[in-house]
Protein backbone atom coordinates (compact mmCIF):
# COMPACT_ATOMS: atom_id res chain seq x y z
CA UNK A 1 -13.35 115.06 16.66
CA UNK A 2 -11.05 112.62 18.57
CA UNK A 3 -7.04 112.12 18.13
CA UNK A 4 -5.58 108.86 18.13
CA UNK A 5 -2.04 107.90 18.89
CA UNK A 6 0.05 104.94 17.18
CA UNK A 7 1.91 102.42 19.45
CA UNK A 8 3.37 99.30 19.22
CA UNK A 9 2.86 96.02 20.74
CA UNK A 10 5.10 93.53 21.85
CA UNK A 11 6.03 91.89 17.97
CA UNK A 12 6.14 95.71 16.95
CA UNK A 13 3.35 96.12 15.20
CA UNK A 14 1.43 99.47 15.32
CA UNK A 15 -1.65 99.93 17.41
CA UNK A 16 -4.31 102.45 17.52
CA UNK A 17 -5.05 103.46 20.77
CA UNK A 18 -8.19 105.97 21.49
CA UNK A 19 -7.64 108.98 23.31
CA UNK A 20 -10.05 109.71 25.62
CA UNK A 21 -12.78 112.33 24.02
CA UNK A 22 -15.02 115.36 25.52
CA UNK A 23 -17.83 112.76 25.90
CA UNK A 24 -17.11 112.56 29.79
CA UNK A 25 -16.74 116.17 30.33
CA UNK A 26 -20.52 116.74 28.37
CA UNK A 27 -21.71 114.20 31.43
CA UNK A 28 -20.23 116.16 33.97
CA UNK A 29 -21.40 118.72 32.89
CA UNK A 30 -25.14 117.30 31.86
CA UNK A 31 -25.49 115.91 35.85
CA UNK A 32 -24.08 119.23 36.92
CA UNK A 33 -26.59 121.30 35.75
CA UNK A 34 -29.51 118.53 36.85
CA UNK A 35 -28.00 119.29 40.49
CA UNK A 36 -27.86 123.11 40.22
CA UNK A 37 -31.88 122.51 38.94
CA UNK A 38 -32.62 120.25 42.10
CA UNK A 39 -30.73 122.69 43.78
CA UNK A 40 -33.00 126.30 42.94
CA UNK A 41 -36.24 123.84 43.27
CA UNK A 42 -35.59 122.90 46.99
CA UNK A 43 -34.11 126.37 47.54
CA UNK A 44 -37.47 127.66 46.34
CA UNK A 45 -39.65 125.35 47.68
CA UNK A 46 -37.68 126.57 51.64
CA UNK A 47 -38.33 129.82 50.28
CA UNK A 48 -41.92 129.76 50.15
CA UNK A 49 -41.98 127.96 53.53
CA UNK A 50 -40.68 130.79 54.83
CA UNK A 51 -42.68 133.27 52.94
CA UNK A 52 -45.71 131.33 54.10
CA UNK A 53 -45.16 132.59 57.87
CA UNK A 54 -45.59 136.04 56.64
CA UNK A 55 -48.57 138.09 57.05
CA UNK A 56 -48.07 139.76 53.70
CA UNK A 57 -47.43 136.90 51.31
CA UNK A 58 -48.64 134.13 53.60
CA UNK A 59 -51.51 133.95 51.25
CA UNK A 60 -49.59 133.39 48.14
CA UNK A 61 -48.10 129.81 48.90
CA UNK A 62 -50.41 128.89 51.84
CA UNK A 63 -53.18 126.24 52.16
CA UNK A 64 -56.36 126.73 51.60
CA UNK A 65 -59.15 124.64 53.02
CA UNK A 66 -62.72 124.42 51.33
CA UNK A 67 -65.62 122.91 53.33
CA UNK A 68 -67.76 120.74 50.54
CA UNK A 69 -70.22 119.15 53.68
CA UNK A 70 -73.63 119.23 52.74
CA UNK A 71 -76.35 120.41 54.73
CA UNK A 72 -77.41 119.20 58.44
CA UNK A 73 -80.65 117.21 58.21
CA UNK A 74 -82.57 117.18 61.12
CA UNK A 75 -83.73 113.31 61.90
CA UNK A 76 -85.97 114.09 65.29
CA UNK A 77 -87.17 116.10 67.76
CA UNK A 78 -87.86 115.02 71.56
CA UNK A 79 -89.53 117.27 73.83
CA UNK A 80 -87.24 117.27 77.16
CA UNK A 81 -88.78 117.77 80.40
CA UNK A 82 -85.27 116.76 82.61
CA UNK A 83 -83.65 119.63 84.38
CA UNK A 84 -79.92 119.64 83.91
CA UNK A 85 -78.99 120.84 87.59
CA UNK A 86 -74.87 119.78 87.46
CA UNK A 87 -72.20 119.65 84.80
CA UNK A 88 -68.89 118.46 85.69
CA UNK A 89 -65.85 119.10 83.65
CA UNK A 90 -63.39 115.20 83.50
CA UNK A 91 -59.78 114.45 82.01
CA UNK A 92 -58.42 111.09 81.57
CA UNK A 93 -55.16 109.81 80.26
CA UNK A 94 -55.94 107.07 78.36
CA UNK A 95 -52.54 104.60 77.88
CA UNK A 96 -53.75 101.76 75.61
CA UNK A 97 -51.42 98.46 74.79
CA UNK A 98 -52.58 96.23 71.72
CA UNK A 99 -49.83 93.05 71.86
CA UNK A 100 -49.76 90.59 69.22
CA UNK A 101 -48.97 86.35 70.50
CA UNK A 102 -45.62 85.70 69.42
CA UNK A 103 -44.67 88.67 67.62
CA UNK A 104 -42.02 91.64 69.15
CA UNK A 105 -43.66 95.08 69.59
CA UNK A 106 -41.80 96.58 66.50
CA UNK A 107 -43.42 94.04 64.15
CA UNK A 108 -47.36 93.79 65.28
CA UNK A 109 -48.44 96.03 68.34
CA UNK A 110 -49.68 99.39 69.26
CA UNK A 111 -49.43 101.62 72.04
CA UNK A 112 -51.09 104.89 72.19
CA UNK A 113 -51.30 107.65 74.75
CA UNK A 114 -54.16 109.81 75.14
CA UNK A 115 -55.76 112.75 77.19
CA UNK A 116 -59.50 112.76 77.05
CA UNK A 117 -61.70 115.82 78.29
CA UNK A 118 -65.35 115.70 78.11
CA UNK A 119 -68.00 116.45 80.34
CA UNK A 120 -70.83 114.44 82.05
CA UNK A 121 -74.18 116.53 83.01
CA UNK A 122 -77.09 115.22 85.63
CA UNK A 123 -80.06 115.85 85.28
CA UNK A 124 -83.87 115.57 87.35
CA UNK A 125 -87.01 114.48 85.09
CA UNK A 126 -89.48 116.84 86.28
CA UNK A 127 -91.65 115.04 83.35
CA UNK A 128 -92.61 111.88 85.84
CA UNK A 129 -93.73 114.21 88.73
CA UNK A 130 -97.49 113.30 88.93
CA UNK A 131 -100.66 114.74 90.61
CA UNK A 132 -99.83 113.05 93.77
CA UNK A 133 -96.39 113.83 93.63
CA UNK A 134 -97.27 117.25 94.55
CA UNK A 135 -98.83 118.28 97.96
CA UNK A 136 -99.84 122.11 98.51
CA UNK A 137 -102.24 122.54 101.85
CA UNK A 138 -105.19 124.89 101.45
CA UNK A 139 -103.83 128.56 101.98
CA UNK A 140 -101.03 127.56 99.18
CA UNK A 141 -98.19 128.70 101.62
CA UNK A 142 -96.25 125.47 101.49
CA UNK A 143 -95.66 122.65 99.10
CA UNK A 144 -93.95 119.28 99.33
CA UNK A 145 -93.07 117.82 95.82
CA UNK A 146 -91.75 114.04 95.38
CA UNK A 147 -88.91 113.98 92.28
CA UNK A 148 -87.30 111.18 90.76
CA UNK A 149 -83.19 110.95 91.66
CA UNK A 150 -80.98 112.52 89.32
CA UNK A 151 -79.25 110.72 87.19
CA UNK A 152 -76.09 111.03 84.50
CA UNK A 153 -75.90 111.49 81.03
CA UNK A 154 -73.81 109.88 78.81
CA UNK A 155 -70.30 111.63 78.64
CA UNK A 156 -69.61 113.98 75.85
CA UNK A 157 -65.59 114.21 74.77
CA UNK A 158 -64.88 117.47 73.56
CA UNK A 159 -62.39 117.35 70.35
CA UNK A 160 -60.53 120.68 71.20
CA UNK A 161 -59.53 119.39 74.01
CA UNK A 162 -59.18 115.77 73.73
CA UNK A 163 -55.15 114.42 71.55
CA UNK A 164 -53.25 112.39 71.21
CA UNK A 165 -49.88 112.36 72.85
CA UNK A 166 -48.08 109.50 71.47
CA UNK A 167 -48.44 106.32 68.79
CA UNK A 168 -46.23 103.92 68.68
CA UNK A 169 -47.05 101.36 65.58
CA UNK A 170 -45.35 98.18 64.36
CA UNK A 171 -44.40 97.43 60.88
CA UNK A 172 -47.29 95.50 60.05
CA UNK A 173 -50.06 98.07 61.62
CA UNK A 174 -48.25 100.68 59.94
CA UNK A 175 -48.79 99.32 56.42
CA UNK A 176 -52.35 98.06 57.81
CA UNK A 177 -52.66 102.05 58.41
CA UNK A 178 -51.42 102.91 54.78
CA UNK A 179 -54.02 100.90 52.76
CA UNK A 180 -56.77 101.45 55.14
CA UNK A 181 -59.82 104.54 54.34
CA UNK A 182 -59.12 105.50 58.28
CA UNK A 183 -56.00 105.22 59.16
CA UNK A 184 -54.46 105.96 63.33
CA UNK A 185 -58.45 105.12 63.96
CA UNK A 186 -58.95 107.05 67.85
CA UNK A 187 -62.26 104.97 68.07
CA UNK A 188 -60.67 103.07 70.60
CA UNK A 189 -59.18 104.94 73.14
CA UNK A 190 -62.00 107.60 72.36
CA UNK A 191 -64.63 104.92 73.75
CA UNK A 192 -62.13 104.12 76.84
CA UNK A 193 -61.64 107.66 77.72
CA UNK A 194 -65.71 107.85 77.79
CA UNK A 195 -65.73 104.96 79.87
CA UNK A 196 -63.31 106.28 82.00
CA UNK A 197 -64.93 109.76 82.70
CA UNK A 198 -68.45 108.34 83.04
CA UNK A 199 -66.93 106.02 85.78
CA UNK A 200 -65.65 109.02 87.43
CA UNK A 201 -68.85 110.85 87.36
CA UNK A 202 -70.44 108.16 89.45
CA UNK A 203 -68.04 108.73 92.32
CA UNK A 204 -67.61 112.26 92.01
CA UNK A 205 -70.92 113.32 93.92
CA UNK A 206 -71.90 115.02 90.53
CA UNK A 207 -75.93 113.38 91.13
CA UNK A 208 -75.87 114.64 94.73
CA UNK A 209 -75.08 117.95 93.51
CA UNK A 210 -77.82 118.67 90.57
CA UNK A 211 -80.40 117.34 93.18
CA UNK A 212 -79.35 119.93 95.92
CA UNK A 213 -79.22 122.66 92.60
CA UNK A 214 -82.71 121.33 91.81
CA UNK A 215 -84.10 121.87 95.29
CA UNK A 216 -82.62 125.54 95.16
CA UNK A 217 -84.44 126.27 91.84
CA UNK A 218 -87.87 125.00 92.77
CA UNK A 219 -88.02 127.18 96.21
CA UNK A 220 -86.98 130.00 94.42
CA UNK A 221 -89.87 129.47 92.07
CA UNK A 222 -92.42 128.52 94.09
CA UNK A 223 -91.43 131.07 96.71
CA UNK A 224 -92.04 133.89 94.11
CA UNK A 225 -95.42 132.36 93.14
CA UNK A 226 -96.24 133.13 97.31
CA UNK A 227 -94.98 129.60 99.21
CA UNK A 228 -93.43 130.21 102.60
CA UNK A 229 -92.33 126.87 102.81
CA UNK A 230 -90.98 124.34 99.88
CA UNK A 231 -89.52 120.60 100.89
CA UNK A 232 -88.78 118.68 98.14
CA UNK A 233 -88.00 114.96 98.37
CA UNK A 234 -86.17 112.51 96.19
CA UNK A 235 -86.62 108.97 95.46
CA UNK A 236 -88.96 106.38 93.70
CA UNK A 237 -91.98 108.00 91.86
CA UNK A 238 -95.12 106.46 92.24
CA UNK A 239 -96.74 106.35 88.11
C-alpha cells in the first residue's frame, strides 16, 4: 500500500503527490541477491580450480581426454637395404614475418617465433653394391668393396621438442583464425625449420661421418668371417 500527501499549488488548489513506495527497495534487493548468486558461482568455480591441483580430488573437476582415432592402416611396405651409419640431432629458431602492402602490423601481419628440433640421419645403400663391386683374392684374406656415397634423409621434426615461442597476429588474421577449421596453422614455419636443419646437415660433415661408421662396420664383419685385410671405397657405382 502507498501513502499520499495533499499539497497545494500556486492558485491553492490541492495536489496529490505520490510518495515514493517499497518498489525500489524490492530492486535492490532483487539485483542484490543476482550478485551474491554470481558471487558463490565464481567463488565455486576458483574453488574447483584449486581442488583440481590436488591429488585427492583432482579427479573430481579435472579434464578428461578420450582418444576416438581409429585404427593405423598400413598403406606399404619397402624392403630397405641402406645402412643408417649417422644421426645428427639440429635446432633452429625459426623467426617468420608475414607483412601486408599498405596495412600497419596491428591490422594484417604475423610474426611468429619458433624453435625447431628434429633430426637428419645418413645413410649407405648397400642394395646397389654389385658383383663387381666386390673384390676378394683367392685365399679370402682380404676384400676391397666399392659403395655408393652416403647420403641424407629428409629431416624429421620431433613435436616434443619443437614450440612455439611467440605469435603476434593482427586484427584481421585473428578473426581469419576464428572462423577457420585450423586456426595458428605451424605448417609454415614447420616446413622452414625443416629447411633450415636439412641445410645444416649438409655442412655439418654428418655424410662424412656415416661413411667412416660404415667402413668400421664392414671390417668388423668381414674380419670375423676370416679377412685380414678390408678397404672399402666410396664413390660412383658401376650398375
Amino acid at each position: 500500500m502507498t501513502s499520499t500527501d495533499v499539497t497545494t499549488d500556486k492558485s491553492g488548489k490541492p495536489e496529490r503527490t505520490r510518495k515514493k513506495d517499497g518498489r525500489s527497495g524490492h530492486r535492490i534487493r532483487r539485483w542484490g541477491k543476482a550478485g551474491a548468486l554470481c558471487a558463490a558461482a565464481v567463488a565455486l568455480l576458483l574453488l574447483a580450480t584449486r581442488l583440481s591441483l590436488l591429488p585427492a580430488l583432482g579427479d573430481i573437476f579435472g579434464d578428461e581426454t578420450k582418444d576416438r582415432s581409429g585404427p593405423a592402416v598400413l598403406k606399404s611396405i619397402q624392403d630397405m637395404s641402406s645402412y643408417e651409419a649417422a644421426s645428427g640431432n639440429f635446432q633452429v629458431v625459426v623467426d617468420l614475418e608475414k607483412d601486408a602492402k599498405f596495412l600497419p602490423d596491428v591490422i594484417r601481419g604475423t610474426r611468429t617465433l619458433y624453435v625447431g628440433a628434429g633430426t637428419v640421419g645418413a645413410s649407405v645403400d648397400l642394395g646397389k653394391v654389385t658383383g663387381s663391386g666386390v673384390v676378394v683374392n683367392e685365399d679370402r684374406t682380404t676384400a676391397e668393396l666399392r659403395l655408393p656415397h652416403a647420403v641424407l634423409g629428409k629431416p624429421a621434426l620431433d613435436p616434443d621438442r619443437s614450440y612455439a615461442v611467440s605469435k603476434q597476429r593482427g586484427l584481421l588474421d585473428r578473426l581469419g583464425d576464428f572462423f577457420s577449421d585450423n586456426p595458428g596453422s605451424e605448417q609454415a614455419v614447420n616446413k622452414l625449420a625443416a629447411q633450415h636443419i636439412g641445410e645444416a646437415a649438409k655442412e655439418s660433415g654428418l655424410t662424412q661421418r656415416a661413411e667412416k661408421n660404415t667402413t668400421s662396420m664392414l671390417q668388423g664383419l668381414l674380419g670375423s668371417l676370416g679377412f685380414e685385410k678390408v678397404t672399402v671405397h666410396y664413390g660412383q657405382v658401376s650398375p
